[in-house]
Every structure is written in structure tokens, then in C-alpha cells.
N, C-alpha and C. Protein backbone atom coordinates (compact mmCIF):
# COMPACT_ATOMS: atom_id res chain seq x y z
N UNK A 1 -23.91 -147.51 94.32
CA UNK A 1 -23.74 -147.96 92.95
C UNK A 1 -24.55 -147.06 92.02
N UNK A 2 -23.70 -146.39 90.89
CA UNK A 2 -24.46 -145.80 89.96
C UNK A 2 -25.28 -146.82 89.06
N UNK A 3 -26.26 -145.81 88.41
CA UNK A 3 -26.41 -146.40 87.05
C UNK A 3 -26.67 -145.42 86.00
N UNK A 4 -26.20 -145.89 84.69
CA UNK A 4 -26.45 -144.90 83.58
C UNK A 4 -26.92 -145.51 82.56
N UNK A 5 -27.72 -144.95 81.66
CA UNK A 5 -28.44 -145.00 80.59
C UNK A 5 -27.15 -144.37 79.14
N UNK A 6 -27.07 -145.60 78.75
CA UNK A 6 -26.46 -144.71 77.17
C UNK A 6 -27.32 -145.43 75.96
N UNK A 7 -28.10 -144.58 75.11
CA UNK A 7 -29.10 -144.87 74.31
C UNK A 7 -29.86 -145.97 74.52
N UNK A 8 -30.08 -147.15 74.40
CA UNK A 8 -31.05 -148.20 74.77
C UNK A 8 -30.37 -148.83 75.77
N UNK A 9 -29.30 -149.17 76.15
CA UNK A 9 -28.82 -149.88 77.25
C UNK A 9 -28.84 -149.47 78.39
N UNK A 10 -29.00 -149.80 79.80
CA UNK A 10 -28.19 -149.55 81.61
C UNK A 10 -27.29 -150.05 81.43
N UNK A 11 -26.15 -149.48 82.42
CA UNK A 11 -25.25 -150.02 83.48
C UNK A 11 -25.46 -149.43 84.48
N UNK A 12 -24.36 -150.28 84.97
CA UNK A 12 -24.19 -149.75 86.89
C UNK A 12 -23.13 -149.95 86.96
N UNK A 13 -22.39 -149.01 87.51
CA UNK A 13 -20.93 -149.47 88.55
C UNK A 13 -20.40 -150.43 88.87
N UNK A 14 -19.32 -150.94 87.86
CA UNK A 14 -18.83 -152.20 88.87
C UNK A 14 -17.40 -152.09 89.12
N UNK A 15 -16.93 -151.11 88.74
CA UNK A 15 -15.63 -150.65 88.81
C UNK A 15 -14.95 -149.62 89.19
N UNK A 16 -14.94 -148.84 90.78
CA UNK A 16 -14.75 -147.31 90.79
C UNK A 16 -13.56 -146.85 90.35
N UNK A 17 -13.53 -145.66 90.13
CA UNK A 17 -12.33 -144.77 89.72
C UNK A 17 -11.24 -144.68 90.50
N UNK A 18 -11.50 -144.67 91.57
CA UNK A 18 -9.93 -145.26 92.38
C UNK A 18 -9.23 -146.22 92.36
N UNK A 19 -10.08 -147.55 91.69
CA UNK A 19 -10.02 -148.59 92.05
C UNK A 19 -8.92 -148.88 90.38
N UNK A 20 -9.47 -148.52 89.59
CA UNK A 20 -9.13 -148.15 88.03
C UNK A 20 -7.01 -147.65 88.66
N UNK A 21 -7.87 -146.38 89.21
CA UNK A 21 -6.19 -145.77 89.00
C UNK A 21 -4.95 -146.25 89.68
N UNK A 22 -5.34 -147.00 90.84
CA UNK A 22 -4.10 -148.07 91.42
C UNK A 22 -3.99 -148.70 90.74
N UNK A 23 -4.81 -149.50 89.99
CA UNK A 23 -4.55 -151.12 89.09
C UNK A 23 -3.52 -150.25 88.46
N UNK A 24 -3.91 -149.18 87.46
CA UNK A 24 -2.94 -148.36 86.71
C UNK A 24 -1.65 -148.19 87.26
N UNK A 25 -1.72 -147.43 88.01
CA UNK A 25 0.02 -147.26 88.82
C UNK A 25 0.41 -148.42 89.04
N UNK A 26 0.17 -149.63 89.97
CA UNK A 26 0.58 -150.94 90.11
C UNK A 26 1.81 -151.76 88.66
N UNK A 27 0.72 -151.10 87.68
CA UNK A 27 1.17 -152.14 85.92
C UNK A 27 2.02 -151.02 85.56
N UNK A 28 2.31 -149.59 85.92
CA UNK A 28 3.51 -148.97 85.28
C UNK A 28 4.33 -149.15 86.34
N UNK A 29 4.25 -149.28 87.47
CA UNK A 29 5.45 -149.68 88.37
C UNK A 29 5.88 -150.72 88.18
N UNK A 30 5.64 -151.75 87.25
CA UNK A 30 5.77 -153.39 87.64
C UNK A 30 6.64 -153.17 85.93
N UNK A 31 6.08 -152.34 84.90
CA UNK A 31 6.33 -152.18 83.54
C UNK A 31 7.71 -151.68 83.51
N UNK A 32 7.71 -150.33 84.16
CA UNK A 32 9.22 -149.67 84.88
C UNK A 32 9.94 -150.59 85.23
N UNK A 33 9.83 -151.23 86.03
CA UNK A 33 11.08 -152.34 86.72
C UNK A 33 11.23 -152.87 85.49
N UNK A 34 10.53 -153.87 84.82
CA UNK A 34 10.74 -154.70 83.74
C UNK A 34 11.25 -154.48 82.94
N UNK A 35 10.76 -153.18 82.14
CA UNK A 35 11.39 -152.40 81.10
C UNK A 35 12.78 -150.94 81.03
N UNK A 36 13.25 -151.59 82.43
CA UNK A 36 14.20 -150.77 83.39
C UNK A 36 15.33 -150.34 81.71
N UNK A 37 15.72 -149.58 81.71
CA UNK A 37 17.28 -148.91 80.52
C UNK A 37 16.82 -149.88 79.08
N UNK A 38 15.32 -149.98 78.60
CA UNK A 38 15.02 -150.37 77.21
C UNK A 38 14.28 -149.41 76.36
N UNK A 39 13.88 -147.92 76.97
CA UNK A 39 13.10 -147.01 76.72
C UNK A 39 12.20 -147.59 75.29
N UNK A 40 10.70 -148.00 76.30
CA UNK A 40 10.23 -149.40 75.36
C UNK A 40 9.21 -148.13 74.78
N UNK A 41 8.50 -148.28 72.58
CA UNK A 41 7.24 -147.80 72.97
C UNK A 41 6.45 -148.31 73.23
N UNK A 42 5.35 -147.96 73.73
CA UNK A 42 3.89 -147.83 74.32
C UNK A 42 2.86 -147.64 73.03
N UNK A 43 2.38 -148.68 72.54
CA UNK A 43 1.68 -148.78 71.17
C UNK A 43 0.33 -148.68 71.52
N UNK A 44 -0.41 -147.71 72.13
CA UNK A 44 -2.42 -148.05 72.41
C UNK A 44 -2.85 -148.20 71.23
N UNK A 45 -3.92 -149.02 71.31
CA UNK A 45 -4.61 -149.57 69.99
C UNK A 45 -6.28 -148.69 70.60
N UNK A 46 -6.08 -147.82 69.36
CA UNK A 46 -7.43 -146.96 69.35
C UNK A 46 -8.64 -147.75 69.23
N UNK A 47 -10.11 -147.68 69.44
CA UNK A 47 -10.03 -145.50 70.34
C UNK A 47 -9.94 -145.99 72.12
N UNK A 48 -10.40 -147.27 72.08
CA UNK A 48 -10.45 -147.77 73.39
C UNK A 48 -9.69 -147.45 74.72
N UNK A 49 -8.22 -147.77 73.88
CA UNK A 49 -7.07 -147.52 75.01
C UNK A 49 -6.89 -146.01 75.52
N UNK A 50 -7.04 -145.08 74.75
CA UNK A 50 -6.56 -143.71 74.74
C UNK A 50 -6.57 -143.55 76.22
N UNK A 51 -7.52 -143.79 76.87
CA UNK A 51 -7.32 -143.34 78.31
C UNK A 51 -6.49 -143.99 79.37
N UNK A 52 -6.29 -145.00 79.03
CA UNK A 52 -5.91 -145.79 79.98
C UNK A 52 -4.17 -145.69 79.56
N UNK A 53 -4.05 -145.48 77.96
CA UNK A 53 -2.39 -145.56 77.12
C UNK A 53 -2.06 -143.76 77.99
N UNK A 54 -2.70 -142.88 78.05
CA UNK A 54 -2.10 -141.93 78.54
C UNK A 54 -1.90 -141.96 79.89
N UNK A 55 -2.95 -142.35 81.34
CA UNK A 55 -2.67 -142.79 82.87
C UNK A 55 -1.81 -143.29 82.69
N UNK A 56 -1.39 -144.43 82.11
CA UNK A 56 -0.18 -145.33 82.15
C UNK A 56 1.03 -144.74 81.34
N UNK A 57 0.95 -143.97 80.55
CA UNK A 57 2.35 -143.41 80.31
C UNK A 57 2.86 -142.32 81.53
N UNK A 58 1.68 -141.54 81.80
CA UNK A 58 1.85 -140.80 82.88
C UNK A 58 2.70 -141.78 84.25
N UNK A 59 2.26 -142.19 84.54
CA UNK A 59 3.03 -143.26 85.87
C UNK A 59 3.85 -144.28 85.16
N UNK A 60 4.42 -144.08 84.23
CA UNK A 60 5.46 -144.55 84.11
C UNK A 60 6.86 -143.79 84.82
N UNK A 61 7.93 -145.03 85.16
CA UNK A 61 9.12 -143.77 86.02
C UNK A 61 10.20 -143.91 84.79
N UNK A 62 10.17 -144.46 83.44
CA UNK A 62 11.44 -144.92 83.16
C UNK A 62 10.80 -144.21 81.31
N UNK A 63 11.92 -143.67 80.74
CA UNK A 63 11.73 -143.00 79.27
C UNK A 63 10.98 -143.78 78.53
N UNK A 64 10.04 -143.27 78.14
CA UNK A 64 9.29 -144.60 76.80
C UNK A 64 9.29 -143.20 76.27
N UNK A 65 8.33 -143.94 75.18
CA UNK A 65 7.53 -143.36 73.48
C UNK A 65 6.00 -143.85 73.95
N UNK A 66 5.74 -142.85 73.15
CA UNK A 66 3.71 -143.72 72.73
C UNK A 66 3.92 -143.19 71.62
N UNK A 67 2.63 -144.36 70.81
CA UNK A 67 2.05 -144.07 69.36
C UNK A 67 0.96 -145.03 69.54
N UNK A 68 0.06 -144.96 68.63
CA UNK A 68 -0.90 -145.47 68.25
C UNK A 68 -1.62 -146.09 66.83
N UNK A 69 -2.07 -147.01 67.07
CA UNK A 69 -2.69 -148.08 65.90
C UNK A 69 -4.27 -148.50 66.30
N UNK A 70 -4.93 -147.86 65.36
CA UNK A 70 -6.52 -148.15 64.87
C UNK A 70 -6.75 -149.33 64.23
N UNK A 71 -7.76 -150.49 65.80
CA UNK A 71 -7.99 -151.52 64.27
C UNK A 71 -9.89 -151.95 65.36
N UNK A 72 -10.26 -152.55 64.00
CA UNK A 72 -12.02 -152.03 64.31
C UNK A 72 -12.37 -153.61 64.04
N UNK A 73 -12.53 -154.44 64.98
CA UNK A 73 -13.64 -155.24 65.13
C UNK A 73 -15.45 -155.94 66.09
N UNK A 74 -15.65 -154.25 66.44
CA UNK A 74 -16.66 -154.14 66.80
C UNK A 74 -17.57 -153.68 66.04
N UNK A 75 -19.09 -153.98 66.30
CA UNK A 75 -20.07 -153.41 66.00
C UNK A 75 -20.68 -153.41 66.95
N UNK A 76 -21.80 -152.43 67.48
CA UNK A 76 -22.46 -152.17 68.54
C UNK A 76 -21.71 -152.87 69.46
N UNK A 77 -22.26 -153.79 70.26
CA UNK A 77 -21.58 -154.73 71.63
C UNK A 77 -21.61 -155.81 71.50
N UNK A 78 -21.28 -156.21 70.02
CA UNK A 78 -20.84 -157.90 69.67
C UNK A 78 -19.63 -157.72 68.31
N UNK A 79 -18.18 -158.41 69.12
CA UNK A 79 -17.67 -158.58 67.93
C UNK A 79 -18.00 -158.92 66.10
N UNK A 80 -17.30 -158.48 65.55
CA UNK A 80 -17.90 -159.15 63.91
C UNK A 80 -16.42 -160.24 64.00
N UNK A 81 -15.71 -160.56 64.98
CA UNK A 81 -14.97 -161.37 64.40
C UNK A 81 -13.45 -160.99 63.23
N UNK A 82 -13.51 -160.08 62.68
CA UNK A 82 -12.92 -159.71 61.58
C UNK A 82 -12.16 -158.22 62.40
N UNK A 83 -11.02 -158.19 62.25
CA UNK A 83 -10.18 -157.08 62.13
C UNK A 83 -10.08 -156.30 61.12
N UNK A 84 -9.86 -154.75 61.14
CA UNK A 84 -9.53 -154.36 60.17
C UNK A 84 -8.54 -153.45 60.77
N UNK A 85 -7.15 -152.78 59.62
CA UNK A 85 -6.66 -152.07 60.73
C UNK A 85 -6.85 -150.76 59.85
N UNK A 86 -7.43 -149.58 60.49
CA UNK A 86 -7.82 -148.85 60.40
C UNK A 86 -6.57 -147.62 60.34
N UNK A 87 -6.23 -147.47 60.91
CA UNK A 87 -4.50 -146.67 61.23
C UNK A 87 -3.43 -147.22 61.69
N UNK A 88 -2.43 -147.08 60.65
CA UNK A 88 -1.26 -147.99 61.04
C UNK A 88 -0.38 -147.54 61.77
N UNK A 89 0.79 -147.92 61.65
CA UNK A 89 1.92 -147.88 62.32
C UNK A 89 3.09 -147.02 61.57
N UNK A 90 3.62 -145.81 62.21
CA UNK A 90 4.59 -145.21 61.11
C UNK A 90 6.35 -145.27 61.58
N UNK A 91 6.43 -145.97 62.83
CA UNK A 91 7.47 -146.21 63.60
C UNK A 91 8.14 -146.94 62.80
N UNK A 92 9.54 -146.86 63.08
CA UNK A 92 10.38 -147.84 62.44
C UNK A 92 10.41 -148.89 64.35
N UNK A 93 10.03 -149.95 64.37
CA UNK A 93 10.07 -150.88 65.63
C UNK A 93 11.33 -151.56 65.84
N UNK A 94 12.15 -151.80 64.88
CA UNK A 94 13.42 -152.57 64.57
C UNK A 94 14.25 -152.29 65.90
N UNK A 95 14.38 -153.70 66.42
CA UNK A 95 14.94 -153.71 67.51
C UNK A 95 14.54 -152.82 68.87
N UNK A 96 13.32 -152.37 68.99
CA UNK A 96 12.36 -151.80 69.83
C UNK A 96 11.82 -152.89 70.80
N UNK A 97 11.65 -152.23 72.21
CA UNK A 97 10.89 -153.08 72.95
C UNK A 97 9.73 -152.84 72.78
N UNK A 98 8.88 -153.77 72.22
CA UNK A 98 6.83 -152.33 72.15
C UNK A 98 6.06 -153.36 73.09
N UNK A 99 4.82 -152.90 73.61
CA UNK A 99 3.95 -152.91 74.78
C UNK A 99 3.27 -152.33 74.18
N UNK A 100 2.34 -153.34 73.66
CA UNK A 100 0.94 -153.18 73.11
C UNK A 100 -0.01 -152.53 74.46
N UNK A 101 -0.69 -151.43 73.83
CA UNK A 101 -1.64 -151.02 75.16
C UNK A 101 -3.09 -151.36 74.69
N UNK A 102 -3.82 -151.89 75.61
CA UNK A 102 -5.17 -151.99 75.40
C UNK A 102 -6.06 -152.31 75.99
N UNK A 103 -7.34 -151.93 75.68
CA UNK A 103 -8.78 -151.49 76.78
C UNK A 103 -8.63 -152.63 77.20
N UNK A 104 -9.47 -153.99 76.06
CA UNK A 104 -9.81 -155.47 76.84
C UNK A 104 -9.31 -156.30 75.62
N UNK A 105 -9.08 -157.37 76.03
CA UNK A 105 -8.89 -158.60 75.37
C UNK A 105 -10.01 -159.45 75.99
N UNK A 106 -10.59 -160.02 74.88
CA UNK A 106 -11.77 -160.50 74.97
C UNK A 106 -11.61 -162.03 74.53
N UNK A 107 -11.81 -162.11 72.93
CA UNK A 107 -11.61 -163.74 72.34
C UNK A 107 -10.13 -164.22 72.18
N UNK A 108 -9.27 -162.81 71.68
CA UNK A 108 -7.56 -162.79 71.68
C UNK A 108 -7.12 -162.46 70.04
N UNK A 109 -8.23 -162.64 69.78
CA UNK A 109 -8.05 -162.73 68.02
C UNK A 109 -7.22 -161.29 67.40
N UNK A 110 -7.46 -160.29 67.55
CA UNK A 110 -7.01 -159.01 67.58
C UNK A 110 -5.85 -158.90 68.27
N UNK A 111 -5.54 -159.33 69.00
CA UNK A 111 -4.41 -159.05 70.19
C UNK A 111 -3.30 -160.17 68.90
N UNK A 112 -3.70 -161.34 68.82
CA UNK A 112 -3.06 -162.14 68.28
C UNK A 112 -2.16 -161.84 66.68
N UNK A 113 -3.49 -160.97 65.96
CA UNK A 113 -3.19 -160.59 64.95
C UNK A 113 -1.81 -159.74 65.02
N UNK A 114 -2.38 -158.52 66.16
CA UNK A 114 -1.38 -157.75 65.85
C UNK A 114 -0.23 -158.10 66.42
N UNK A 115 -0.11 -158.85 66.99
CA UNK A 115 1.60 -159.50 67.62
C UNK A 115 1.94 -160.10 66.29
N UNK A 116 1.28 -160.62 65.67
CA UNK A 116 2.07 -161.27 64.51
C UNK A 116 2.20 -160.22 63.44
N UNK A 117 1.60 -159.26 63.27
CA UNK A 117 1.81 -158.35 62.77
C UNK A 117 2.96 -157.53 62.78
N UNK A 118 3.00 -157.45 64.22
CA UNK A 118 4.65 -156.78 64.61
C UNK A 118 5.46 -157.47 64.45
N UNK A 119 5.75 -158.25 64.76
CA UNK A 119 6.73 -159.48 64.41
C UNK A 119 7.58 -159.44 63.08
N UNK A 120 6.33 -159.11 62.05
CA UNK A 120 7.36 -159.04 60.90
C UNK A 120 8.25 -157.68 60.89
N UNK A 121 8.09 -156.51 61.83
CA UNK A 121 8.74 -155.31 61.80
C UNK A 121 10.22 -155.62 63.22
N UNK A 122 10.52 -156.72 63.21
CA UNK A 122 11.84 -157.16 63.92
C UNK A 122 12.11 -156.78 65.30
N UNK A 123 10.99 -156.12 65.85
CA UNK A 123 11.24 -155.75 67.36
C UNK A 123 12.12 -156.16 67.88
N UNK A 124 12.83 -155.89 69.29
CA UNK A 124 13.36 -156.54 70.28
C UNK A 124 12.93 -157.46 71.18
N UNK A 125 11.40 -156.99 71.59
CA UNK A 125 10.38 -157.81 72.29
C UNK A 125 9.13 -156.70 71.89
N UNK A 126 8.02 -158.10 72.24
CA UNK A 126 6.47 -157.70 72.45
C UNK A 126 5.93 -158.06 73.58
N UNK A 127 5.29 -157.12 74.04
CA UNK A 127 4.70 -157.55 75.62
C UNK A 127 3.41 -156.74 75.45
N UNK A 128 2.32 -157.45 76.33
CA UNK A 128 0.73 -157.03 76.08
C UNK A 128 0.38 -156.42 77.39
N UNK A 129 -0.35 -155.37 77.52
CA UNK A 129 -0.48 -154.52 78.91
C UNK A 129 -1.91 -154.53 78.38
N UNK A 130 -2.93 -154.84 78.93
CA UNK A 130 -4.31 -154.38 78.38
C UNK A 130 -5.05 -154.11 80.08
N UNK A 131 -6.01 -153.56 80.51
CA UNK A 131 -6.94 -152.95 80.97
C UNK A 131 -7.62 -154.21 81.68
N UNK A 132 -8.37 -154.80 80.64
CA UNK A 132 -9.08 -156.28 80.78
C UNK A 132 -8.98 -157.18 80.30
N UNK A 133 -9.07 -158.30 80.95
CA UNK A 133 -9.15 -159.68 80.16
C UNK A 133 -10.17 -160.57 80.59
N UNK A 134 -11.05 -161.09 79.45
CA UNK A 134 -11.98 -161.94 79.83
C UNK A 134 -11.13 -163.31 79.58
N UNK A 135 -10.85 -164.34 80.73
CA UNK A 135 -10.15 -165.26 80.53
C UNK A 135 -11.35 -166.62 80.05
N UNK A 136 -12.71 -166.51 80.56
CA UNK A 136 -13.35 -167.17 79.57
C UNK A 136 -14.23 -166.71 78.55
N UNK A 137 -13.58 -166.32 78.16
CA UNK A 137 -13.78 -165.84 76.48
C UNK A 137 -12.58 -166.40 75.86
N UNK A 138 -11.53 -166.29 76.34
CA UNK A 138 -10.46 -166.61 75.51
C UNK A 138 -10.34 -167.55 74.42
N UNK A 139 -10.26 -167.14 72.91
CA UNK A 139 -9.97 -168.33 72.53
C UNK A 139 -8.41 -168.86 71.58
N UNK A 140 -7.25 -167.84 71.82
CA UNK A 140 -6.40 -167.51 71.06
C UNK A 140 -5.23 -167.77 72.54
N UNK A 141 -4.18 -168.21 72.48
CA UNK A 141 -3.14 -168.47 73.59
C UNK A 141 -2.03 -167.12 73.69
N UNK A 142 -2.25 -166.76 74.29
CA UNK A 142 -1.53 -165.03 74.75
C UNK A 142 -0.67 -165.39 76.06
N UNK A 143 0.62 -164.47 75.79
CA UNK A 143 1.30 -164.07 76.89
C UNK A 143 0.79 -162.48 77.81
N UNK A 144 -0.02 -162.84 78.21
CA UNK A 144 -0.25 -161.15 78.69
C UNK A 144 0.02 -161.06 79.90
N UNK A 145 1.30 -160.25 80.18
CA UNK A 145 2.14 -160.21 80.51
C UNK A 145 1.80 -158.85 81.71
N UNK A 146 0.75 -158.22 81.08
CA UNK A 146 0.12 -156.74 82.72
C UNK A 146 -1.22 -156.72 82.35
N UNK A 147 -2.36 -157.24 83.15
CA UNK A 147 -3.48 -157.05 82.53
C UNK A 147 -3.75 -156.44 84.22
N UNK A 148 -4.57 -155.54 84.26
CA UNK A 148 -5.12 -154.45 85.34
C UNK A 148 -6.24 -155.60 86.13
N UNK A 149 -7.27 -156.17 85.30
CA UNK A 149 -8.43 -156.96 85.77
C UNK A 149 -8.96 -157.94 84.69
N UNK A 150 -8.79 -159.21 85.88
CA UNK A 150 -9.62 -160.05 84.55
C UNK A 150 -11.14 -159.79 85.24
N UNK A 151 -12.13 -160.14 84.01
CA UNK A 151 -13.32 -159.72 84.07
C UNK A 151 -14.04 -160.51 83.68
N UNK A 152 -15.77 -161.56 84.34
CA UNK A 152 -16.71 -162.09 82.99
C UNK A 152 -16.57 -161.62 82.21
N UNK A 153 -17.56 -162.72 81.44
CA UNK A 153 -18.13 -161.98 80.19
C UNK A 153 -18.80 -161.19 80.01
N UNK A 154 -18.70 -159.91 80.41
CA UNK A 154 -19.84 -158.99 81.03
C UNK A 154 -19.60 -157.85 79.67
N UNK A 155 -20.58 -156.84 79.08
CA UNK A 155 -20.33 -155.67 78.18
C UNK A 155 -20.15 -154.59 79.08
N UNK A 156 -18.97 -153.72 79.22
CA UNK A 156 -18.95 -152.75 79.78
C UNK A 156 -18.17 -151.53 79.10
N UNK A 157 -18.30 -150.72 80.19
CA UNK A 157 -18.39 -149.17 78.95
C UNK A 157 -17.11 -148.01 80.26
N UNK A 158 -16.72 -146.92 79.76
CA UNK A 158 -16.24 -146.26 81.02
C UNK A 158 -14.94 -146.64 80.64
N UNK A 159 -14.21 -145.17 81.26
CA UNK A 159 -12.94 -145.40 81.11
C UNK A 159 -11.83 -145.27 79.86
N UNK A 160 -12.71 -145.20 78.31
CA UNK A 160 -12.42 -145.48 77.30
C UNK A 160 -13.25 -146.33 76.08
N UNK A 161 -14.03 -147.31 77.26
CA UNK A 161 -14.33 -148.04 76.85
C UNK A 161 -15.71 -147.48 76.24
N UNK A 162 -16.47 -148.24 74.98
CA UNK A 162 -17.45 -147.62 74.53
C UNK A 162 -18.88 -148.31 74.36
N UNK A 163 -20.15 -147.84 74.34
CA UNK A 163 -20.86 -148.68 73.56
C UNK A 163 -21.60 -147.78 72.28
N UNK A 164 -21.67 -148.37 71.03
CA UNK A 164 -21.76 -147.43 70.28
C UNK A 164 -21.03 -146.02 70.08
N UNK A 165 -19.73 -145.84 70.24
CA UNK A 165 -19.10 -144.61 70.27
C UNK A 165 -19.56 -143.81 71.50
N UNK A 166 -20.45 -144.15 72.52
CA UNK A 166 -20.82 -143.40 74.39
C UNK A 166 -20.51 -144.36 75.10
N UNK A 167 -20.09 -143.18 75.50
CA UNK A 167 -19.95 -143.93 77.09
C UNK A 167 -18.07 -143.45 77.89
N UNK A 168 -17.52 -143.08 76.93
CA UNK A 168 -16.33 -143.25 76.88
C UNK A 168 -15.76 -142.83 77.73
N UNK A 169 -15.99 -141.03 77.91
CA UNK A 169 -15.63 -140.94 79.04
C UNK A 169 -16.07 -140.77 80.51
N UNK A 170 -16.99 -141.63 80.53
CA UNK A 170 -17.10 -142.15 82.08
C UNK A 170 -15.75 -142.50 83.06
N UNK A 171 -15.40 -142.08 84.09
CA UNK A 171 -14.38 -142.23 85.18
C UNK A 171 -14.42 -143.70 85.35
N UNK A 172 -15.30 -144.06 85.73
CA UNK A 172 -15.80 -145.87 86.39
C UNK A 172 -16.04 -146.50 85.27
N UNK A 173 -16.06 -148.03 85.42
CA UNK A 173 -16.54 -149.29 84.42
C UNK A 173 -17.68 -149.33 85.14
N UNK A 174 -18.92 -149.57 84.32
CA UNK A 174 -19.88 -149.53 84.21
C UNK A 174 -20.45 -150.40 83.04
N UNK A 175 -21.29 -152.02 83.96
CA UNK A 175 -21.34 -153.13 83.22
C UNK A 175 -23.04 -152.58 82.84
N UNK A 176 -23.15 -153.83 81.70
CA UNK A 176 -24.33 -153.72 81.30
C UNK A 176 -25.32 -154.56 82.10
N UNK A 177 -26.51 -154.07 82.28
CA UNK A 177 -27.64 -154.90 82.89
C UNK A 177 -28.50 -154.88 82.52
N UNK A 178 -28.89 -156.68 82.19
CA UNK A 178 -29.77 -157.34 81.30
C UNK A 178 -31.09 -156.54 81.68
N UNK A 179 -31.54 -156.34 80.60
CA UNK A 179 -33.03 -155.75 80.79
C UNK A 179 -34.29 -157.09 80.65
């Protein structure tokens, strides 16, 4: 088990990089079947997803799109609660299958927003692919429909994931430990 230092915090390893890239292949093989002759896009919600929205387009077997949408309700390693969306959307979605991509779903609030968000742009369907899910944290009712790992409530970093803008690209998840 590693551990790393990013500015005042540890982690350690709780997630190896192999372990990461099957979950990955598993949710585009399972996405492929599902989304078999709908050539759906692939929407990652920045900056989090970037890594995980490109592995997973990569192992995809069936035509999609990616694009991406910036929305910011972190500060350091505690939500503020509040969304903002930071970079939008320039797709026309109308009658589109989209597959929200993303690091973690945590309380749902964000995840929630932006499904209703899309909604008013007439899709065909919305389906949620995220990385992680803390299922007790949850406090918003979601269909998530490919989640890689549910997870405690634990702060972790790696993969995409950040603390304070480091950490990101670490290979492994790498939780925080209480000092």
C-alpha cells in the first residue's frame, strides 16, 4: 500500500490501477450492449471525469460522441452545496441518447441538477455512468444506471480525482487518512 502526501493531507491506496481499468472496460462493455445502433454522446462533467470520460470512450465498441460540461461545487474537500455551471453545453441534444460521465456522485445534488437541466434540451434518453458512488451520502433519488464502485464516505484523490486542484493524475484512488 502506497502513501502520498498532497500539501497538508495523506493518503494511501485503496484502489489499484488495474483494478480501476476493468471496472472501466466492464461499464463500456455493458454501455455498448445497451446503447447498441443509438450512437449515444458521452457528456464528462469537468475537470474530474476527464480521465475516466476518455478510458471509457476508448473501450467503447459502438460509435458515440464526447463533449464536456464544467460545473464547480467544491471547495477544498467539502462540498459548498451550490452548483455553478462553469462551461456549458454547445450540442444541439434533441433527440440524443447522452450518458452523463462522472468522477463521483456523492450527495446527488449536481448529478440531479444537471439531468434536469438536460431535460429541457429534449434528449432521447439520460443515463448516468459515474466512477463512484457514495450510497450513504446520498441524498437526491438517481437512476444510476453504470457506476464502476460504490464507496464510504471516504475523501479521495487519483485518477482524476482532486484535492485542491493535486492529486489528479495519480493512476490509483488514494483515500484520505485521518491525521
Amino acid at each position: 500500500m502506497s502513501i502520498v502526501k498532497i500539501k497538508d493531507k495523506t493518503f494511501e491506496t485503496s484502489i489499484p490501477e488495474a483494478t480501476i481499468k476493468e471496472r472501466v472496460r466492464q461499464l463500456a462493455q455493458q454501455m455498448s450492449k445497451d446503447l447498441d445502433g443509438k450512437n449515444p454522446v458521452l457528456l464528462g462533467v469537468l475537470n474530474g471525469s476527464f480521465i475516466f470520460a476518455a478510458d471509457l470512450m476508448r473501450e467503447m465498441t459502438i460509435p458515440c460522441e464526447i463533449s464536456f460540461v464544467k460545473l464547480a461545487s467544491y471547495q477544498g474537500t467539502t462540498s459548498t452545496g451550490k452548483v455553478h455551471e462553469v462551461l456549458g453545453i454547445n450540442e444541439d441534444l434533441s433527440d440524443r441518447h447522452v450518458v452523463i460521465v462522472e468522477d463521483i456522485v456523492d450527495t446527488g445534488r449536481t448529478m440531479k441538477q444537471m439531468v434536469e437541466s438536460l431535460g429541457t434540451r429534449n434528449p432521447a434518453s439520460i443515463h448516468i455512468c459515474t466512477l463512484f458512488v457514495k450510497p450513504d451520502k446520498l441524498e437526491e433519488k438517481l437512476d444510476i444506471e453504470y457506476a464502476a464502485f460504490s464507496i464510504p464516505n471516504d475523501f479521495i484523490v487519483g485518477y482524476g480525482l482532486d484535492y485542491d486542484q493535486q492529486g489528479r493524475g495519480l493512476k490509483e484512488i488514494f483515500t484520505l487518512v485521518e491525521d
